[in-house]
PDB file of N, CA and C in Angstrom:
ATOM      1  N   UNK A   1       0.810  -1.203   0.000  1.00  0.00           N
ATOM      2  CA  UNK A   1       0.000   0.000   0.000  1.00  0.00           C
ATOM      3  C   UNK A   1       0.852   1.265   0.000  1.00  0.00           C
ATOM      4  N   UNK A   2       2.122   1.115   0.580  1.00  0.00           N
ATOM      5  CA  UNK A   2       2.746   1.710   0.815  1.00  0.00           C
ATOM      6  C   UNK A   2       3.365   2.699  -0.780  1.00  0.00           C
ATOM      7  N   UNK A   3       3.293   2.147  -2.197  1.00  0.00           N
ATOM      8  CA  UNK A   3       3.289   2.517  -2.725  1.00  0.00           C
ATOM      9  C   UNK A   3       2.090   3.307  -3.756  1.00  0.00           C
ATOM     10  N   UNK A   4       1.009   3.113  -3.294  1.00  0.00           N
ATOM     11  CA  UNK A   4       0.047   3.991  -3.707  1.00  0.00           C
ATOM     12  C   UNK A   4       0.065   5.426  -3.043  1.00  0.00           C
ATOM     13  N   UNK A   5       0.325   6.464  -4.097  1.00  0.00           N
ATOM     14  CA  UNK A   5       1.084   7.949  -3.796  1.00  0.00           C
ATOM     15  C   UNK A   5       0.069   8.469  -4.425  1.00  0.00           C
ATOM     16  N   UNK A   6      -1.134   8.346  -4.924  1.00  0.00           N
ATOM     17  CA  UNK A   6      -1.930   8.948  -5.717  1.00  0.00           C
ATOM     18  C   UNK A   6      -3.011   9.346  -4.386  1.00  0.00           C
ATOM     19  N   UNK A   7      -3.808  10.162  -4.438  1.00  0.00           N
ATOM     20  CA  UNK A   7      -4.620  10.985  -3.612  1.00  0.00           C
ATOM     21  C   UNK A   7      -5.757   9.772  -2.800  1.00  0.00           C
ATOM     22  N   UNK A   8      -5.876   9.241  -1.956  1.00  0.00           N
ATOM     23  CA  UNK A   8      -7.128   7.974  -1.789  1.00  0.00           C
ATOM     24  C   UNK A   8      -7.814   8.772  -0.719  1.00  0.00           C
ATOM     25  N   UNK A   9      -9.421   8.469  -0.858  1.00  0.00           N
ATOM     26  CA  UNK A   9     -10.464   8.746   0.059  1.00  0.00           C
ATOM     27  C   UNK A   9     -10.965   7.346   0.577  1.00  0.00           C
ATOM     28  N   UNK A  10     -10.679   7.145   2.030  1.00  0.00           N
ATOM     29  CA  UNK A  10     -11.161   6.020   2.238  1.00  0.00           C
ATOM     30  C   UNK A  10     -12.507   6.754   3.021  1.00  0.00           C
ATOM     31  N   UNK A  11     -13.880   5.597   2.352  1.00  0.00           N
ATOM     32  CA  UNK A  11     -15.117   5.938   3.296  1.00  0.00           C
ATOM     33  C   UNK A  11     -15.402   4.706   3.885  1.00  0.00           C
ATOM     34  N   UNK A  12     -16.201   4.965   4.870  1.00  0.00           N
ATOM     35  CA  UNK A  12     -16.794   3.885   6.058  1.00  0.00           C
ATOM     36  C   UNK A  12     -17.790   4.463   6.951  1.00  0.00           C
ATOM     37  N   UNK A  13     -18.949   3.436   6.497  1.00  0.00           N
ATOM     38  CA  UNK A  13     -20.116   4.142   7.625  1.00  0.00           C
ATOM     39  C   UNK A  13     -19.431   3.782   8.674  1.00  0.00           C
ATOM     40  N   UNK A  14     -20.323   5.102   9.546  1.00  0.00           N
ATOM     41  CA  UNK A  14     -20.240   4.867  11.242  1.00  0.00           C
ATOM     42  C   UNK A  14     -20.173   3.834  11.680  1.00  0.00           C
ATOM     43  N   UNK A  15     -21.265   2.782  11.455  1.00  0.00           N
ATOM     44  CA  UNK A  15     -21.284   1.834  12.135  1.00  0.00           C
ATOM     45  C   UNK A  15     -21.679   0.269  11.457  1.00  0.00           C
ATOM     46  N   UNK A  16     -19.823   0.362  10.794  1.00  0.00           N
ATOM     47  CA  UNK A  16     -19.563  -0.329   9.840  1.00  0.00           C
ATOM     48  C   UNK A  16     -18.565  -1.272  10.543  1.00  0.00           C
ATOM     49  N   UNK A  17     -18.868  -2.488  11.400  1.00  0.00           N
ATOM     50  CA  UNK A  17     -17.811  -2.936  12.324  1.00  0.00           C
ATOM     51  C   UNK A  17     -17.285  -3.978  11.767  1.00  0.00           C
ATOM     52  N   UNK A  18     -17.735  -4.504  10.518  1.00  0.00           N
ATOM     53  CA  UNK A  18     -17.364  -6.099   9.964  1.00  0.00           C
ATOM     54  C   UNK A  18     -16.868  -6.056   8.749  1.00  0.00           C
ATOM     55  N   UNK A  19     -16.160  -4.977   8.443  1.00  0.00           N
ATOM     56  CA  UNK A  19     -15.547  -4.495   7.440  1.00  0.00           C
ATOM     57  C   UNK A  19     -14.333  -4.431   7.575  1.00  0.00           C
ATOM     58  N   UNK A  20     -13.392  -4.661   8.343  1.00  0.00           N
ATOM     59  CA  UNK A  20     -11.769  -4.379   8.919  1.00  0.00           C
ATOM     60  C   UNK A  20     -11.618  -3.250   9.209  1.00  0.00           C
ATOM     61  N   UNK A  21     -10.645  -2.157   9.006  1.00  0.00           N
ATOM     62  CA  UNK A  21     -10.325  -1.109   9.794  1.00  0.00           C
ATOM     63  C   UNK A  21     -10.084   0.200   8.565  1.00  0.00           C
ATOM     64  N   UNK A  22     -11.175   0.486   8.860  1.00  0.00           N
ATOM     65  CA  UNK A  22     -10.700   1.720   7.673  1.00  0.00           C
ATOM     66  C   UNK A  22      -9.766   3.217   8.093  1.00  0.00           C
ATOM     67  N   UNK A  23      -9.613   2.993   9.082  1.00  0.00           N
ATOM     68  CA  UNK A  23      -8.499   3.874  10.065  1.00  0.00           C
ATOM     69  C   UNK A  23      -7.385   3.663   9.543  1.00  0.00           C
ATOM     70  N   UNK A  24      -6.746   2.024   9.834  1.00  0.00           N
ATOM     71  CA  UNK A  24      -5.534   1.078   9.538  1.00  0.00           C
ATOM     72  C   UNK A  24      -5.460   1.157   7.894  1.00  0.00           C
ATOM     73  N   UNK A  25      -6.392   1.294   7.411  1.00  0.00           N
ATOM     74  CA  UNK A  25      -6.435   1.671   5.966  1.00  0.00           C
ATOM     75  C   UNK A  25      -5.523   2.861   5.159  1.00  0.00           C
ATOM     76  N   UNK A  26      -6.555   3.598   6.187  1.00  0.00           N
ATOM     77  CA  UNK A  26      -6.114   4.575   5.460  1.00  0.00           C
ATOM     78  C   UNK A  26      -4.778   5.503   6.086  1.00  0.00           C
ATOM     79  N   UNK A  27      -4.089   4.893   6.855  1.00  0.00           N
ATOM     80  CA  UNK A  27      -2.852   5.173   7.833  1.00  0.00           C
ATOM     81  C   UNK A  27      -2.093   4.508   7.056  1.00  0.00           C
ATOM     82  N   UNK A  28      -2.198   3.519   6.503  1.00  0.00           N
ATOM     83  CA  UNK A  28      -1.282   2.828   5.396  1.00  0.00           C
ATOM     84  C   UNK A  28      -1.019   3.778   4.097  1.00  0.00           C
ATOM     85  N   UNK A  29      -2.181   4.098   3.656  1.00  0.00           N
ATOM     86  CA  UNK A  29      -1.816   4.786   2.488  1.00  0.00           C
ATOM     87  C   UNK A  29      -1.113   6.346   2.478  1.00  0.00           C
ATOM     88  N   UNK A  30      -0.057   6.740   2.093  1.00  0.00           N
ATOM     89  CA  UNK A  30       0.593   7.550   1.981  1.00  0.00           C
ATOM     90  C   UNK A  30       0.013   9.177   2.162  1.00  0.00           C
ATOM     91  N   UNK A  31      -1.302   9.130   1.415  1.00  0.00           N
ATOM     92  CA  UNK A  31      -1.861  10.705   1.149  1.00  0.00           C
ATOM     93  C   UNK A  31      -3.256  10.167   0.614  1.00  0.00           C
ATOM     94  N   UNK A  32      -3.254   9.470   1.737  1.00  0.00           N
ATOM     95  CA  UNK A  32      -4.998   9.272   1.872  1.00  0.00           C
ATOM     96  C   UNK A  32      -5.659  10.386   3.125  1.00  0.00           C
ATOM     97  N   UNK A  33      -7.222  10.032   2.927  1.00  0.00           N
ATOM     98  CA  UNK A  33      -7.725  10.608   3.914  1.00  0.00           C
ATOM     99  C   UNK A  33      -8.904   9.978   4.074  1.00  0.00           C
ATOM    100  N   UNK A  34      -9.992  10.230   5.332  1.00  0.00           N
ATOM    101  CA  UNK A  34     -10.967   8.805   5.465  1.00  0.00           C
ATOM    102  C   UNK A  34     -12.303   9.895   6.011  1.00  0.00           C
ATOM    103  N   UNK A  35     -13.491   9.234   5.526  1.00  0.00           N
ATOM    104  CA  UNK A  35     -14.208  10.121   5.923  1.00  0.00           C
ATOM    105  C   UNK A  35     -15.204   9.206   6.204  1.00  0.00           C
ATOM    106  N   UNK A  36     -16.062   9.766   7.046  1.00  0.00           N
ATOM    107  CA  UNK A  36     -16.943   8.644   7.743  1.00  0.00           C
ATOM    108  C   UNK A  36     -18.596   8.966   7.866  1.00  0.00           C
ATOM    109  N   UNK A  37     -19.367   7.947   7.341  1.00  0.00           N
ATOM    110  CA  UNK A  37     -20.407   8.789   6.777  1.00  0.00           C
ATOM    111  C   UNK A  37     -21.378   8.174   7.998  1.00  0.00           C
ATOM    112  N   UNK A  38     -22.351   8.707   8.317  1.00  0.00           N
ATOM    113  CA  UNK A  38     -23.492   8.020   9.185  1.00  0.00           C
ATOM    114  C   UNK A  38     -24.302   6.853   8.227  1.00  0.00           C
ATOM    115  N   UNK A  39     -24.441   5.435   9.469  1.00  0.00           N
ATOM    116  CA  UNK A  39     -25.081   4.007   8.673  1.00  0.00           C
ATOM    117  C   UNK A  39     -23.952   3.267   9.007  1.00  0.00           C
ATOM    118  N   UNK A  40     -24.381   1.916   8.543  1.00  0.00           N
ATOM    119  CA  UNK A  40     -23.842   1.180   8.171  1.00  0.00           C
ATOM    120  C   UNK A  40     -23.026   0.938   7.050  1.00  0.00           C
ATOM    121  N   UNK A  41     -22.416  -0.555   6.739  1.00  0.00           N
ATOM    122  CA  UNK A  41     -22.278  -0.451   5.081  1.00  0.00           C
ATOM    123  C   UNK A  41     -22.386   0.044   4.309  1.00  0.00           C
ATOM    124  N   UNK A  42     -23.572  -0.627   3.880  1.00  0.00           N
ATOM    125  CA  UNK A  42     -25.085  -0.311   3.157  1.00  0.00           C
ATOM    126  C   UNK A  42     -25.425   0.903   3.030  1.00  0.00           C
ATOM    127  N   UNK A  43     -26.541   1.129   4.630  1.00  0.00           N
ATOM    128  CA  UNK A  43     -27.170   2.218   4.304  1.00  0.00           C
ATOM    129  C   UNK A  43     -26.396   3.570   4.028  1.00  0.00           C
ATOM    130  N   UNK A  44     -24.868   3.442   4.423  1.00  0.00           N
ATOM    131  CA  UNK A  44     -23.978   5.025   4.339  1.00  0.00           C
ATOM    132  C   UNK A  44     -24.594   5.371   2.563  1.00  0.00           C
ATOM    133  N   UNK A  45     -24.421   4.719   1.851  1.00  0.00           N
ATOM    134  CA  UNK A  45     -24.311   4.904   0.586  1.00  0.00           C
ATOM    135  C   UNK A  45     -25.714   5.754  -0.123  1.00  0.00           C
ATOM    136  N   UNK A  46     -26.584   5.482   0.637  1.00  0.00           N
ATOM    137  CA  UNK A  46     -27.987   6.954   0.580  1.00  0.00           C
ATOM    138  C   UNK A  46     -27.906   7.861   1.502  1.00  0.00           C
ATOM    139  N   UNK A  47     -27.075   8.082   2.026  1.00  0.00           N
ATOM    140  CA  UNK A  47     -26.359   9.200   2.810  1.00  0.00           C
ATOM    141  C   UNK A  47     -25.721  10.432   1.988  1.00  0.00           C
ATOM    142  N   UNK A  48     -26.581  11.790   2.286  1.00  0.00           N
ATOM    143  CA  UNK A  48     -25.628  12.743   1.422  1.00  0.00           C
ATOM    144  C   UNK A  48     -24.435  13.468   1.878  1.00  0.00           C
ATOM    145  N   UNK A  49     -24.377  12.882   3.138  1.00  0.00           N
ATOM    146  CA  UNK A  49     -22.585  13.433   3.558  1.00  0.00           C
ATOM    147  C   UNK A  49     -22.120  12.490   2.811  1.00  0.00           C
ATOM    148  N   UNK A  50     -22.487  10.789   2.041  1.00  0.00           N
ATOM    149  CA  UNK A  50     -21.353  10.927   1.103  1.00  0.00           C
ATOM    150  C   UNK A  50     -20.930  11.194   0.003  1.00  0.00           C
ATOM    151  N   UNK A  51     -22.230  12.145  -0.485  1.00  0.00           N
ATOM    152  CA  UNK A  51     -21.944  12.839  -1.499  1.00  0.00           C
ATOM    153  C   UNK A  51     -20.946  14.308  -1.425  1.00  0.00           C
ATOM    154  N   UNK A  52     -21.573  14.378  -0.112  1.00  0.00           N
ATOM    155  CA  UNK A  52     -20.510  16.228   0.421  1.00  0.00           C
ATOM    156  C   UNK A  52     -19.008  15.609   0.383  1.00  0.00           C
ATOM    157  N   UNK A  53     -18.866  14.169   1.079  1.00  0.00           N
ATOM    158  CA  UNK A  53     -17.398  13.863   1.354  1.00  0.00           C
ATOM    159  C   UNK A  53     -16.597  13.500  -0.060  1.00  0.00           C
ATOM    160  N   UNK A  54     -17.580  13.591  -1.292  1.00  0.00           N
ATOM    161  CA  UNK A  54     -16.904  12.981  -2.525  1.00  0.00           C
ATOM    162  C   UNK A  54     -16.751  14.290  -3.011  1.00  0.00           C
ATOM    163  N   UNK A  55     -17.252  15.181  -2.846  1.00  0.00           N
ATOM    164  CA  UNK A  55     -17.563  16.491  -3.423  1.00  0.00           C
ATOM    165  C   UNK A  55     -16.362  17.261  -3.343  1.00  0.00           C
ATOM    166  N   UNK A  56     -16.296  17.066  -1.569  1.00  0.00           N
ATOM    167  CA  UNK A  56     -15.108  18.204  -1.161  1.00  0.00           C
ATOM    168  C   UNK A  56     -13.422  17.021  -1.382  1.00  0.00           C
ATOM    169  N   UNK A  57     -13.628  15.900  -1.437  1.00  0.00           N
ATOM    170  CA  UNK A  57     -12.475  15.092  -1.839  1.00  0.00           C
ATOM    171  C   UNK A  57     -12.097  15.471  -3.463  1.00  0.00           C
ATOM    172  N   UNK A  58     -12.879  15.728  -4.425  1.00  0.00           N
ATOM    173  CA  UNK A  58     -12.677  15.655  -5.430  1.00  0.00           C
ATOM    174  C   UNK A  58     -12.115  17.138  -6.315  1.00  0.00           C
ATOM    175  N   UNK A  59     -12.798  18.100  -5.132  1.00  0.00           N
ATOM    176  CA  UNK A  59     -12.382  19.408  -5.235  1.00  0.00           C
ATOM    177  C   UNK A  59     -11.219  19.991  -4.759  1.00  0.00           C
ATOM    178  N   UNK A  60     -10.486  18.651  -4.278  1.00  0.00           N
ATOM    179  CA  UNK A  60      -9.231  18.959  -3.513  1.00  0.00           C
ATOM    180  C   UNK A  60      -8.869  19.779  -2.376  1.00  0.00           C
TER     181      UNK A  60
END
């Protein structure tokens, strides 16, 4: 992981516990950053903070 240098957004609902560690994730990757949406899995993904968190990730 250690060589992925390109910009990464790691997301993870709140209360997303059976997924591994998206913390450890994204502490691995060089010039990542992690944003954490309210839900689960699943439901984060009809969540519009993760549209705000793709928004303001993409806008640099």
């Amino acid at each position: 992981l250690a060589a992925i240098t390109m910009p990464t957004l790691v997301l993870c609902g709140a209360d997303d516990n059976d997924n591994g560690s998206a913390g450890r994730l994204a502490e691995a990757l060089p010039d990542a950053s992690r944003a954490t949406i309210p839900g689960t899995h699943m439901s984060s993904v009809t969540k519009p903070e993760l549209g705000a968190a793709l928004a303001a990730f993409l806008a640099g």
